[in-house]
N, C-alpha and C. Protein backbone atom coordinates (compact mmCIF):
# COMPACT_ATOMS: atom_id res chain seq x y z
N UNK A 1 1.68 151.95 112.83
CA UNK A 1 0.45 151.21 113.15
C UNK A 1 0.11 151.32 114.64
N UNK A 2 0.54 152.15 115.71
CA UNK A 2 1.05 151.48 117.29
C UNK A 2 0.17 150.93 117.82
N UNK A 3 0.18 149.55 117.38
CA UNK A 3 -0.82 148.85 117.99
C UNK A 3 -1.04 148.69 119.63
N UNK A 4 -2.28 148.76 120.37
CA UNK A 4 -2.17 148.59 121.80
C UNK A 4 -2.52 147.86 122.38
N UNK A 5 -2.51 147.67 123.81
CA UNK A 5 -2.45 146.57 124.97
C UNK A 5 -3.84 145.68 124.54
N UNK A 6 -5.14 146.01 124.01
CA UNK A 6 -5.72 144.85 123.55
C UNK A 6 -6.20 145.05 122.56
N UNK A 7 -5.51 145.01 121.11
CA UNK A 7 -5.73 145.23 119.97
C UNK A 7 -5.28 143.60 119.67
N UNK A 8 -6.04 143.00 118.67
CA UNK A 8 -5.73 142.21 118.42
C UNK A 8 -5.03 142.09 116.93
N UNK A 9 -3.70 141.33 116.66
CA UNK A 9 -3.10 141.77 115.49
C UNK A 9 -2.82 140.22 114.66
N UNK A 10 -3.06 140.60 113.30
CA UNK A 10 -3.26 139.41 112.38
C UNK A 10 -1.89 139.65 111.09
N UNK A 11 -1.16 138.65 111.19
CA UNK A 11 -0.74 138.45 109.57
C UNK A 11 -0.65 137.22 109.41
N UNK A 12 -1.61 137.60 107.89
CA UNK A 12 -2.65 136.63 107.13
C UNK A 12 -1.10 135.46 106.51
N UNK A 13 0.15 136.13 105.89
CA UNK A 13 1.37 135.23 105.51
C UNK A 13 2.79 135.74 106.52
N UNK A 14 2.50 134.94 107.32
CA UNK A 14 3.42 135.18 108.29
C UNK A 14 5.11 135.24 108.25
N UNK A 15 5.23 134.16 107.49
CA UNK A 15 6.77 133.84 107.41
C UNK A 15 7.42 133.36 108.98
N UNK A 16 8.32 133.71 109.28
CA UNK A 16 8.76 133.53 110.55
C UNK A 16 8.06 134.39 112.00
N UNK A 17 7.29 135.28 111.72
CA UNK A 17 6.32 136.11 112.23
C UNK A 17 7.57 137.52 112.77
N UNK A 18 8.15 137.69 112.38
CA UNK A 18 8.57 139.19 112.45
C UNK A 18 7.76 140.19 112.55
N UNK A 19 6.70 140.11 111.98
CA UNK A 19 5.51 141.57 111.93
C UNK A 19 5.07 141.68 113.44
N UNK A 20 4.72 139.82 113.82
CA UNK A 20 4.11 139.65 114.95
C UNK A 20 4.64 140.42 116.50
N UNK A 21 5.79 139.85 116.65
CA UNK A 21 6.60 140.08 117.55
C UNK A 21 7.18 141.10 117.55
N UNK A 22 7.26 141.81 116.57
CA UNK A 22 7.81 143.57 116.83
C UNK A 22 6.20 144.31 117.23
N UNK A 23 4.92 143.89 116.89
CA UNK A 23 3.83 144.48 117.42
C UNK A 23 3.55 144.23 118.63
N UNK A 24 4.49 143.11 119.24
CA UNK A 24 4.35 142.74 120.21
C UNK A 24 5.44 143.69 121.18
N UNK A 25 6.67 143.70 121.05
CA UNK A 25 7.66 144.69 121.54
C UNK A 25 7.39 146.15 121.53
N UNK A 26 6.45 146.49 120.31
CA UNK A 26 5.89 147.82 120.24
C UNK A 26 5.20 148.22 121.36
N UNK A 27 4.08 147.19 121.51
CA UNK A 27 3.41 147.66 122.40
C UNK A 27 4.20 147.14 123.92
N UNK A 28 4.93 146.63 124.53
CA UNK A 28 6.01 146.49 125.35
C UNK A 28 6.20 147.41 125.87
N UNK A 29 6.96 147.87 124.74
CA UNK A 29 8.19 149.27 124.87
C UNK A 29 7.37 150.30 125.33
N UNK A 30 5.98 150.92 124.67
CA UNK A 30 5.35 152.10 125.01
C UNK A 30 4.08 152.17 126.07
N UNK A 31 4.19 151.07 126.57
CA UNK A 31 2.99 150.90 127.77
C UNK A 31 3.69 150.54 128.93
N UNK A 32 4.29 150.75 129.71
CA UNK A 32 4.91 150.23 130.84
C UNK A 32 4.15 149.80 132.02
N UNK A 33 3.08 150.13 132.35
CA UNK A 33 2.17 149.55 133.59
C UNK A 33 0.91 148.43 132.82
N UNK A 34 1.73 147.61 132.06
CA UNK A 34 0.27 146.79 131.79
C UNK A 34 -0.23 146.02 133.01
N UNK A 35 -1.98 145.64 132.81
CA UNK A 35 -2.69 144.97 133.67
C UNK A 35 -2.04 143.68 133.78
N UNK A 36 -2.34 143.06 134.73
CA UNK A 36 -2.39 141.24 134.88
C UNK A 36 -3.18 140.50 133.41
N UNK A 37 -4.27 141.28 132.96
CA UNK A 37 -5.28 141.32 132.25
C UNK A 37 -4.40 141.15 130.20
N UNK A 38 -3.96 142.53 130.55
CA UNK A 38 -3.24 142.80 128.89
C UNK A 38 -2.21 141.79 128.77
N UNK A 39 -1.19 141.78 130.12
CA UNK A 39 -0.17 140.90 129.86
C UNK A 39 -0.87 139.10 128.82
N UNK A 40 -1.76 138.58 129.75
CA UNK A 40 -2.72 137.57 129.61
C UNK A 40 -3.20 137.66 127.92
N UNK A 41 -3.70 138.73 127.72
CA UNK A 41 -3.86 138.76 126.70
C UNK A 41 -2.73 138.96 125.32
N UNK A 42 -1.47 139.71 125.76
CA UNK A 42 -0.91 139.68 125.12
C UNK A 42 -0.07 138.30 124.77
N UNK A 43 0.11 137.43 125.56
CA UNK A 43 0.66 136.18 125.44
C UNK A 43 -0.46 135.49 124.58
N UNK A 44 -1.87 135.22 125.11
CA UNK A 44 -2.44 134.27 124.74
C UNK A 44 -3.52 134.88 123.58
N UNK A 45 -4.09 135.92 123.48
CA UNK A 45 -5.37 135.83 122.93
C UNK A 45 -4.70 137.32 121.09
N UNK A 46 -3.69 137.80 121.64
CA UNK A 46 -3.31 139.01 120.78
C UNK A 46 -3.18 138.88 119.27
N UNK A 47 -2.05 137.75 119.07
CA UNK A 47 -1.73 137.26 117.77
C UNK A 47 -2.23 136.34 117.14
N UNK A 48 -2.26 136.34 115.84
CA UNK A 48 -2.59 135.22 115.08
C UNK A 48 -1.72 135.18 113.67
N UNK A 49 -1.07 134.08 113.52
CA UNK A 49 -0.04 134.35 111.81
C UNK A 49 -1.07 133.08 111.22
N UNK A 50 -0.83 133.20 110.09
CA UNK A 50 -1.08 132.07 109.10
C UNK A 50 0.27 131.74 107.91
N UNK A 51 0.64 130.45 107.74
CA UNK A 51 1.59 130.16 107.32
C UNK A 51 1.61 128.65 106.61
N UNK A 52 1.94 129.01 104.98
CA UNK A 52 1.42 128.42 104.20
C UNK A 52 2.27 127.31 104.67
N UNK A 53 3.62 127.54 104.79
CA UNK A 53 4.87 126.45 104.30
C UNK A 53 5.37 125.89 106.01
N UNK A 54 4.92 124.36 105.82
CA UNK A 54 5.08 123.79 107.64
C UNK A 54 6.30 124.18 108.38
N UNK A 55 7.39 123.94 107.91
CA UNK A 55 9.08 124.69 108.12
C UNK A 55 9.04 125.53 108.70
N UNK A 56 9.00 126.23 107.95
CA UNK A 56 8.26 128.45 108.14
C UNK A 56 7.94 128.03 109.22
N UNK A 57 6.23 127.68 109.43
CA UNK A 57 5.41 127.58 110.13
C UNK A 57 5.93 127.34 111.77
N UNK A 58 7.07 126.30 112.18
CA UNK A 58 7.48 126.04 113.25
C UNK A 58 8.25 126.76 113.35
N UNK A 59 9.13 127.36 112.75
CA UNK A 59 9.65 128.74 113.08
C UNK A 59 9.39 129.27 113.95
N UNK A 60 7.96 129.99 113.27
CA UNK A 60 7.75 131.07 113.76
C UNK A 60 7.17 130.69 115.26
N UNK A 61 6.21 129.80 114.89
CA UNK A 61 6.07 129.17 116.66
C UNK A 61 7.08 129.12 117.24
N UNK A 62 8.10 128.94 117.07
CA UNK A 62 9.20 128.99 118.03
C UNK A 62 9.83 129.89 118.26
N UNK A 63 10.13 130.99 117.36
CA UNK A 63 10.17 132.27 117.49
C UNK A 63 9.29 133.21 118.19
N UNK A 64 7.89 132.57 118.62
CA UNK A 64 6.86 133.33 119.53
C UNK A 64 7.00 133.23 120.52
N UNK A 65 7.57 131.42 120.47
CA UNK A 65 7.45 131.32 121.93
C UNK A 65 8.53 131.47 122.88
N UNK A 66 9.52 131.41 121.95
CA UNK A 66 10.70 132.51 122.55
C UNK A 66 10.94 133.78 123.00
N UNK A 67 9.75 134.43 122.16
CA UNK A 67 9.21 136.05 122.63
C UNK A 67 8.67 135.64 123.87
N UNK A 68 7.86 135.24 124.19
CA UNK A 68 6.75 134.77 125.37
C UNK A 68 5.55 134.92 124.96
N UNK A 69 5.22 134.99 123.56
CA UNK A 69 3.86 134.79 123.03
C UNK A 69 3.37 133.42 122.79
N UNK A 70 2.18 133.37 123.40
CA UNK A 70 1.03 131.43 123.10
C UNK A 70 2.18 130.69 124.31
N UNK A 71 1.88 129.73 123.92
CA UNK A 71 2.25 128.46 124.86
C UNK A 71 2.28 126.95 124.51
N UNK A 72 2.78 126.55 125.13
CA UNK A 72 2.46 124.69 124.76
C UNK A 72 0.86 124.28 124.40
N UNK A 73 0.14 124.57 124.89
CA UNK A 73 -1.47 124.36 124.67
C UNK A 73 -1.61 125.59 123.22
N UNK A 74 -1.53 126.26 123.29
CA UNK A 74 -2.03 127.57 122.13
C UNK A 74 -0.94 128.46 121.30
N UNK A 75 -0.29 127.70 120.64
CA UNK A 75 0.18 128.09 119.18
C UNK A 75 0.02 129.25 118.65
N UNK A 76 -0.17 130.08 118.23
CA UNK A 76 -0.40 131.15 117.55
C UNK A 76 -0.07 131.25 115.93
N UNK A 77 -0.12 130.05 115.46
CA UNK A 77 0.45 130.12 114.57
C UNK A 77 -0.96 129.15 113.60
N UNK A 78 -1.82 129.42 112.45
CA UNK A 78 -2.19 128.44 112.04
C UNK A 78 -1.61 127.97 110.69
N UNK A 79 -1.22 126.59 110.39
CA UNK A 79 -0.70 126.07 109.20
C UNK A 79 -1.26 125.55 108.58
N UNK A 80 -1.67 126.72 107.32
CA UNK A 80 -2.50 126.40 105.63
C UNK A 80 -2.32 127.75 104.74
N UNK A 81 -2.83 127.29 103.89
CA UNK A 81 -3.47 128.57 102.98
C UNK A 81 -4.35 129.57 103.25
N UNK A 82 -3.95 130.99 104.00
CA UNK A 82 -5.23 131.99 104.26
C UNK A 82 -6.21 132.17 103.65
N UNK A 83 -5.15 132.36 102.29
CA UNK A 83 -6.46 132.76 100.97
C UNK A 83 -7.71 131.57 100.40
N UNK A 84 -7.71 130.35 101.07
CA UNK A 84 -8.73 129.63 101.03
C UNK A 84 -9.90 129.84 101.03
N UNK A 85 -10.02 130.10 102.46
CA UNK A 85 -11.41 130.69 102.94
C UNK A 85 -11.37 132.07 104.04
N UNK A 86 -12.92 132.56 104.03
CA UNK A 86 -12.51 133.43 105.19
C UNK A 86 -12.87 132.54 106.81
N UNK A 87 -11.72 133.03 107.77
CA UNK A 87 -11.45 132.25 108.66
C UNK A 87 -12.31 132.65 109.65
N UNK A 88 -13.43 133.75 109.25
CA UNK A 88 -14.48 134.23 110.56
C UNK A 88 -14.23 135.33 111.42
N UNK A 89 -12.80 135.03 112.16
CA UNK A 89 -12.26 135.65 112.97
C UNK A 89 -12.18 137.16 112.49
N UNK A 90 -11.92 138.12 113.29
CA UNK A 90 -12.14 139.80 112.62
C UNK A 90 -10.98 140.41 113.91
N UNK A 91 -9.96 141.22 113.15
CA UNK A 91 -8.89 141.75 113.79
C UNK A 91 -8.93 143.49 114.21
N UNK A 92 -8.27 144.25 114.91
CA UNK A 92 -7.94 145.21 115.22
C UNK A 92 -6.79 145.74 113.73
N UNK A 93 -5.71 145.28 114.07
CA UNK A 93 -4.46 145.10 113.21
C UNK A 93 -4.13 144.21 112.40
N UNK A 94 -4.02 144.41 110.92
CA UNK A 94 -3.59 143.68 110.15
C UNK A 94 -2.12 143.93 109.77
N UNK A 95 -1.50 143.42 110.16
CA UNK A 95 0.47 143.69 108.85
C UNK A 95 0.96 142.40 108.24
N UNK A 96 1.01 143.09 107.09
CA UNK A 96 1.30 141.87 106.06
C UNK A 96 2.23 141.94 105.15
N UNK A 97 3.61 141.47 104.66
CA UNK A 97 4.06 141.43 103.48
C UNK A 97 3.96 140.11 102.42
N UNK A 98 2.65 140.08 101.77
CA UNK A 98 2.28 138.95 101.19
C UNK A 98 3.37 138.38 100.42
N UNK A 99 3.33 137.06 99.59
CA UNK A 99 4.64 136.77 99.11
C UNK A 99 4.58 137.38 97.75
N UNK A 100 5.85 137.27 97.69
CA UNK A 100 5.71 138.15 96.10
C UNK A 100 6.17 137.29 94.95
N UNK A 101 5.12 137.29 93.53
CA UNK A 101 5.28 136.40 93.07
C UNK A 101 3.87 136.98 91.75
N UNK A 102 3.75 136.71 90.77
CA UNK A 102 2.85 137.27 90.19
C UNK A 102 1.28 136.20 90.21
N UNK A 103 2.06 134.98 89.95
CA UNK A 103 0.93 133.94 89.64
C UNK A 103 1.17 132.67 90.84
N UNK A 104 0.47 132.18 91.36
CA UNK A 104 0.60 130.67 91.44
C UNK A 104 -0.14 129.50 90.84
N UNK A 105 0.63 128.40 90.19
CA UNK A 105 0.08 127.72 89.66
C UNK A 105 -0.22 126.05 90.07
N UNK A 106 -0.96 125.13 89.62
CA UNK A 106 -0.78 123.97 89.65
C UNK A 106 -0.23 123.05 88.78
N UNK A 107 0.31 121.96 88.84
CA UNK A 107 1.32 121.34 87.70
C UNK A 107 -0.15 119.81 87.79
N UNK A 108 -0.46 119.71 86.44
CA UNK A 108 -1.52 118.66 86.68
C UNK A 108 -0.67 117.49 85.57
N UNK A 109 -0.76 116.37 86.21
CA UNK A 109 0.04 115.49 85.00
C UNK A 109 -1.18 114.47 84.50
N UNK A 110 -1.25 114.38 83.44
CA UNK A 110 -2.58 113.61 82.47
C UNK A 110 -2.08 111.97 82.44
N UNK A 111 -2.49 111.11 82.10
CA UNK A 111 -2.84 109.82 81.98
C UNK A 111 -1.45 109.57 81.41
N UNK A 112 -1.63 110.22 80.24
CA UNK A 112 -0.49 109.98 79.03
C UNK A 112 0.53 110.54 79.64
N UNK A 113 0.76 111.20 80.61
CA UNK A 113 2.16 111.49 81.60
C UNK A 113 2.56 112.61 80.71
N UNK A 114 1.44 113.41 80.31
CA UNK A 114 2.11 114.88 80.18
C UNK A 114 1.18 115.84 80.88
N UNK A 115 2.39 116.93 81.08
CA UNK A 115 1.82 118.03 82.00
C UNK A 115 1.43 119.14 81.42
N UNK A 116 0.35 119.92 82.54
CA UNK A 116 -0.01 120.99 81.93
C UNK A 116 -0.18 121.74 83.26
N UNK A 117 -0.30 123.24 83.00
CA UNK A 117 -0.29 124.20 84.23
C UNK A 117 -2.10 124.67 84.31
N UNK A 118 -2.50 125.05 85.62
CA UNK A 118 -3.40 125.75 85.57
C UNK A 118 -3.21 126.60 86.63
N UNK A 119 -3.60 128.17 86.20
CA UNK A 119 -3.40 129.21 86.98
C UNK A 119 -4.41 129.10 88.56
N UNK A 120 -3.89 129.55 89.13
CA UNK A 120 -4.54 129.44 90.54
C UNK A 120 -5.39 130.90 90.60
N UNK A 121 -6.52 130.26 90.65
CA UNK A 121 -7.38 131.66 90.55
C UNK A 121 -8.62 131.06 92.04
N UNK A 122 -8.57 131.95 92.77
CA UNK A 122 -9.62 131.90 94.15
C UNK A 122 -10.57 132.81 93.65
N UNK A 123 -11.57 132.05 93.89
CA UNK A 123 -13.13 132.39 94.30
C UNK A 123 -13.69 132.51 95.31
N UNK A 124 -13.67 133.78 96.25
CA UNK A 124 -14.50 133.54 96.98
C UNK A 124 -15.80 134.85 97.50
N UNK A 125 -17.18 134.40 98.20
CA UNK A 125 -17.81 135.45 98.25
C UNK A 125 -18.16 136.84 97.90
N UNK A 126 -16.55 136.84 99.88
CA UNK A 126 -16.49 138.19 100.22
C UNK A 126 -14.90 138.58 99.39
N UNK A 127 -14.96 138.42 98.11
CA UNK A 127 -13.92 138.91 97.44
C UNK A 127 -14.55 139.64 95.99
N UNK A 128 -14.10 141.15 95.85
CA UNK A 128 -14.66 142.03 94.80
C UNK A 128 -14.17 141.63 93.29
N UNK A 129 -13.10 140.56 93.11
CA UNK A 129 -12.99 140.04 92.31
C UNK A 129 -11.75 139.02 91.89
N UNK A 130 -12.12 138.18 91.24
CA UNK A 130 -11.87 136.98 90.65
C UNK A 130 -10.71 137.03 90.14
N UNK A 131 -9.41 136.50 90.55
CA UNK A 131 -7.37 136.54 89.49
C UNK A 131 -6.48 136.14 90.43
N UNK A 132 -5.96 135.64 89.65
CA UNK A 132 -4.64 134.73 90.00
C UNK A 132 -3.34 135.07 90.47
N UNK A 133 -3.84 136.67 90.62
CA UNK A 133 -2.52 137.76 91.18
C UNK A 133 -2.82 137.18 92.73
N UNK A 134 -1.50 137.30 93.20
CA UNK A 134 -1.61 136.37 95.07
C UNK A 134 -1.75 137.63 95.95
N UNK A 135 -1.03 138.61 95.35
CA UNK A 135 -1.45 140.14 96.18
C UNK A 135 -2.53 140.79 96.17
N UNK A 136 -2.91 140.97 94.85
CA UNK A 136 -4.44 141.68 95.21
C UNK A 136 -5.64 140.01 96.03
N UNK A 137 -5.31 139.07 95.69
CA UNK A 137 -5.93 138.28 96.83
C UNK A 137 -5.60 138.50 98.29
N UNK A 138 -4.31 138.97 98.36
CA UNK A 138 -4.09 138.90 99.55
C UNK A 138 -4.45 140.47 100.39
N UNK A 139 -4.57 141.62 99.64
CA UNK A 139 -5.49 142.89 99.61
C UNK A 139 -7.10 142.14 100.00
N UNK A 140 -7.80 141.72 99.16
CA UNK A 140 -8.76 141.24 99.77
C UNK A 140 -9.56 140.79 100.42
N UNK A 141 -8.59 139.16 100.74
CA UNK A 141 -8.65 138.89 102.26
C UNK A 141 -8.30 139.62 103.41
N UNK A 142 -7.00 140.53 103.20
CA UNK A 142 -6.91 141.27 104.90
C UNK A 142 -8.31 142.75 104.78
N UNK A 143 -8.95 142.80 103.91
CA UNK A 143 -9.68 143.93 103.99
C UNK A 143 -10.61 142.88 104.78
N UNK A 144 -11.45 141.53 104.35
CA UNK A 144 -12.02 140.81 105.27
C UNK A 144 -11.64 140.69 106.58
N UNK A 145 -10.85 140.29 106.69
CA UNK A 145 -9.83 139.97 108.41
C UNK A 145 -9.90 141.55 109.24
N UNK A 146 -10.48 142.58 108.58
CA UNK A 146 -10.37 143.93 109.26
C UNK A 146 -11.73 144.05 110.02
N UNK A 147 -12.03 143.97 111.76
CA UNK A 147 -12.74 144.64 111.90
C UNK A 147 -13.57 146.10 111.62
N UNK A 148 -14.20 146.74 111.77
CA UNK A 148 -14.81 147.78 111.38
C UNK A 148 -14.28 148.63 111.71
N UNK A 149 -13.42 149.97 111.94
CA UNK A 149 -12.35 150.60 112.01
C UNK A 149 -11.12 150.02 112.35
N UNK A 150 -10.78 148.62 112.10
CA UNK A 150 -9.52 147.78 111.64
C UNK A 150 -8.47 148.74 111.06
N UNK A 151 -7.31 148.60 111.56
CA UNK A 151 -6.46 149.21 110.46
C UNK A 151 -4.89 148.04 109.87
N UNK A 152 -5.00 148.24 108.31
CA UNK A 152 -4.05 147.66 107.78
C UNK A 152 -2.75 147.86 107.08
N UNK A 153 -2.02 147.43 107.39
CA UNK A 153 -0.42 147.82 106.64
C UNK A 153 0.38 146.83 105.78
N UNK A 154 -0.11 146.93 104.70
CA UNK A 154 0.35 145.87 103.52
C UNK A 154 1.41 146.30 103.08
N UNK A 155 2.82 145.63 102.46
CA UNK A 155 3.75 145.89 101.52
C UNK A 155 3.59 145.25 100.28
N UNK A 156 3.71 146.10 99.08
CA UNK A 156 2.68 145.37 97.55
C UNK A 156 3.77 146.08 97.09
N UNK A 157 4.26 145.04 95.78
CA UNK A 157 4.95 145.77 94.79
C UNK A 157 3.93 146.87 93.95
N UNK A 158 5.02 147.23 92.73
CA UNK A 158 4.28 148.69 92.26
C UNK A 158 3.30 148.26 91.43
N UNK A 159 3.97 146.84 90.81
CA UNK A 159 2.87 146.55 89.30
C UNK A 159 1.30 146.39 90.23
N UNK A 160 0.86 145.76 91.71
CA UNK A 160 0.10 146.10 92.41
C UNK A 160 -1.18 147.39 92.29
N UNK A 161 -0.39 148.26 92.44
CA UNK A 161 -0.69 149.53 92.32
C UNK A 161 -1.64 150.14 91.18
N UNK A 162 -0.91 149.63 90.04
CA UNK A 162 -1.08 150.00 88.77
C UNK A 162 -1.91 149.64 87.72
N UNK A 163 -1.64 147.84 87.92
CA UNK A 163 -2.86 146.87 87.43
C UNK A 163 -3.85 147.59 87.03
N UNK A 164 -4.26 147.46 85.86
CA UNK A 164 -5.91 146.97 85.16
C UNK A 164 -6.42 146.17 85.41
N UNK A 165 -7.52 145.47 84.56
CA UNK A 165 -8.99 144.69 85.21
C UNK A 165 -9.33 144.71 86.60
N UNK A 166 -8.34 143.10 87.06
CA UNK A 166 -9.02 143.35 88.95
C UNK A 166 -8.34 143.58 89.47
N UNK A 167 -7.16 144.51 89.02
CA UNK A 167 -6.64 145.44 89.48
C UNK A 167 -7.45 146.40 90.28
N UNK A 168 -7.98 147.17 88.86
CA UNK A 168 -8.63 148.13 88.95
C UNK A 168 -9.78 148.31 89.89
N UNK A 169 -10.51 147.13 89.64
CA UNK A 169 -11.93 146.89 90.23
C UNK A 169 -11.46 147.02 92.20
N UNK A 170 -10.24 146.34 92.50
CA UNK A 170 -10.13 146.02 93.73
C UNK A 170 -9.69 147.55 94.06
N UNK A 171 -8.93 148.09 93.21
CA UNK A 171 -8.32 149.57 94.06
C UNK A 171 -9.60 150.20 94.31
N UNK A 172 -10.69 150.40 93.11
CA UNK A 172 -11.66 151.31 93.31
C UNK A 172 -12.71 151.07 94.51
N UNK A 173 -13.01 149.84 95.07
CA UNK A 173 -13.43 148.96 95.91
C UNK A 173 -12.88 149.31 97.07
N UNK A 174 -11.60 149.32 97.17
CA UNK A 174 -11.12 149.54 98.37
C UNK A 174 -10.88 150.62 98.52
N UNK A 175 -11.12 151.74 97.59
CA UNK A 175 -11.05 153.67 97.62
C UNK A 175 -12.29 153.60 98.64
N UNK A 176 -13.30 153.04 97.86
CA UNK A 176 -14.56 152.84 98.22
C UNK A 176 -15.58 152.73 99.74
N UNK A 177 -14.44 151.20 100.09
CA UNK A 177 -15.22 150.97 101.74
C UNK A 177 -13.98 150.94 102.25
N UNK A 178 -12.71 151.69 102.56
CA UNK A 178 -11.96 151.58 103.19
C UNK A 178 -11.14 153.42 102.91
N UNK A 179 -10.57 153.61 104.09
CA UNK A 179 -10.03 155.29 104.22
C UNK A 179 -8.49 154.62 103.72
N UNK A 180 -7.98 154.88 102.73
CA UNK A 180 -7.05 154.37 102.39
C UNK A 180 -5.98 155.40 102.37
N UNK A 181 -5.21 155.67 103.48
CA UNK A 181 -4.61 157.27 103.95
C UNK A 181 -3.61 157.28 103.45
N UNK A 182 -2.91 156.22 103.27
CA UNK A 182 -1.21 156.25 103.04
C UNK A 182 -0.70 155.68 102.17
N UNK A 183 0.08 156.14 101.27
CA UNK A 183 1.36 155.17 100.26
C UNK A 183 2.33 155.40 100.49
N UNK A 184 3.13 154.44 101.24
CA UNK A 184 4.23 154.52 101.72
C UNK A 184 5.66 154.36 100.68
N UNK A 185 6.74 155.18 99.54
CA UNK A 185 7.01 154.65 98.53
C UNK A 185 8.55 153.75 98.66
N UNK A 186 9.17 152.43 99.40
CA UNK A 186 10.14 152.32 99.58
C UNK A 186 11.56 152.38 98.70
N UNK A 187 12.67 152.21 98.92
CA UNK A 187 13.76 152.41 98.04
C UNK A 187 13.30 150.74 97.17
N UNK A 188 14.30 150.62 96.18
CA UNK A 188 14.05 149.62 95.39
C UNK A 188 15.18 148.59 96.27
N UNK A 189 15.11 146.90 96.57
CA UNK A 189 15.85 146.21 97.32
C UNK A 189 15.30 146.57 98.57
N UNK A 190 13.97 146.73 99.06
CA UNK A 190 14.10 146.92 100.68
C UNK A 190 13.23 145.43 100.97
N UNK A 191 12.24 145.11 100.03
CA UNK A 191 11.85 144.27 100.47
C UNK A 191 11.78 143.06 99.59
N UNK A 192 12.28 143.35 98.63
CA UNK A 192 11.87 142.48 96.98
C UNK A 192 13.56 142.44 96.91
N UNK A 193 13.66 141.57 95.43
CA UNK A 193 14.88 141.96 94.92
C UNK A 193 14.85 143.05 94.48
N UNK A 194 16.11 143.17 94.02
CA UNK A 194 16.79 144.68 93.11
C UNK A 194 16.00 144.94 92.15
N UNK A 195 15.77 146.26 92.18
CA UNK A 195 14.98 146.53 90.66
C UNK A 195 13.15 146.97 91.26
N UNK A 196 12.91 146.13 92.37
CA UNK A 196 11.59 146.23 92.60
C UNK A 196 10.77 146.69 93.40
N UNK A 197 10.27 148.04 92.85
CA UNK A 197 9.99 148.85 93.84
C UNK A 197 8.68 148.08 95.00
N UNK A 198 8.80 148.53 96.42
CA UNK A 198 7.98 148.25 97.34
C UNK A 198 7.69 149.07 98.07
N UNK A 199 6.11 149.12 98.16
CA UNK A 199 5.18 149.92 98.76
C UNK A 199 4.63 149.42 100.31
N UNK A 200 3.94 150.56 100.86
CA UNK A 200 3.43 149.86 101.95
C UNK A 200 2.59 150.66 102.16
N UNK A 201 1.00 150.35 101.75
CA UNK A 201 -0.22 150.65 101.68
C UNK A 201 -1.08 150.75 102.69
N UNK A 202 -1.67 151.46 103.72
CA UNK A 202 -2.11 151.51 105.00
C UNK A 202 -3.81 151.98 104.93
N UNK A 203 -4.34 151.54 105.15
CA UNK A 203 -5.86 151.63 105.52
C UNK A 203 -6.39 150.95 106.23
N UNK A 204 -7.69 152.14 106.52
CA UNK A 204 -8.29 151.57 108.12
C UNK A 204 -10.01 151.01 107.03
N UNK A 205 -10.90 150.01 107.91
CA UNK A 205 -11.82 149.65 107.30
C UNK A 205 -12.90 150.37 107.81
C-alpha cells in the first residue's frame, strides 16, 4: 500500500489499530527528511480507526499514543459502529481486516419473555446492496471512505469472494467503479482460524 507523508489512512474496524501504526512506521522508515509540516500531520491529522467494542477501543488509543500518534486533546480513535452511517470524511488509504463472522444478529425478548433473533441487515444510500453479511458491508463502506483515486486493502474470507445475490451484485459493482488489481491468496490460519482461507483484496477508487 506505501502509504506517504500526507496520505491520510482509515481503518473502518480497527481492533487494537495494528494496520494504523505499521502505516505509520511505513511511512517513518522510508521518508527520512520529513517536514515540521508531515511530522504535524502525521501525529495529528493522518489516522483515523473506528472501533466497535470500548475495551478494544482504549487499546488502541493507547497503543497510538504510545506510537506518538493524536494526543490528549485528539484521539484518533472513534468508538461505534462504522457500518451505521457514512461518516463524510473521504481517505487516501483504506486497510482493513473486517471481523469475521457471517451474520450479526439481535436477540429481541417479547412480553411473554421469549426470544427471538433478527438478522442485522444495514440500509444505507451509498450502499449497492442490502445483507446481513458484515464483510461485503464492510467492502461497501470502505469503497465510500475512498477518496477518488483512494486505494484499499481489505482481508475477506473466500466464501466473500464467491457469494451469490449481494454477493454478486457488490463484486460486479465494484469490477465496475473501482480498478480492482489484486487478489492476494493467503495460507489457510493466517488470519482466520484453521481451515479458512484469507484473502486480501486491493483496489484503488
Amino acid at each position: 500500500m506505501a502509504p506517504q507523508p500526507g496520505d491520510t489512512v482509515c481503518d473502518p474496524a480497527c481492533g487494537t489499530a495494528g494496520f494504523l501504526f505499521a502505516a505509520h512506521d511505513h511511512v517513518v522508515a522510508h521518508h527520512k527528511n520529513l517536514t515540521r509540516e508531515q511530522l504535524k500531520h502525521l501525529k495529528e491529522q493522518a489516522f483515523t480507526g473506528y472501533e466497535l467494542v470500548q475495551s478494544t477501543a482504549r487499546l488502541a488509543a493507547m497503543n497510538l499514543l504510545l506510537h506518538g500518534i493524536g494526543s490528549e486533546k485528539a484521539v484518533p480513535v472513534v468508538v461505534g459502529d462504522a457500518l451505521v452511517a457514512d461518516p463524510g470524511q473521504r481517505f487516501d488509504v483504506v486497510l482493513a481486516n473486517p471481523p469475521f463472522g457471517k451474520k450479526s444478529s439481535t436477540v429481541i425478548v417479547g412480553e411473554d419473555g421469549r426470544t427471538s433473533t433478527e438478522k442485522d441487515t444495514i440500509e444505507r444510500d451509498d450502499f449497492w446492496a442490502t445483507t446481513s453479511n458484515k464483510q461485503l458491508n464492510f467492502v461497501q463502506h470502505i469503497k465510500t471512505l475512498l477518496k477518488t483515486h483512494g486505494r484499499a486493502a481489505v482481508v475477506l474470507p473466500d466464501n466473500v469472494l464467491f457469494e451469490g445475490g449481494a454477493g454478486e451484485t457488490i463484486r460486479k459493482k465494484l469490477l465496475h467503479e473501482c480498478d480492482v488489481h489484486t487478489l492476494l491468496r493467503l495460507p489457510t490460519g493466517l488470519f482466520y482460524a484453521q481451515g479458512v482461507k484469507a484473502n486480501v483484496l486491493f483496489f484503488e477508487k
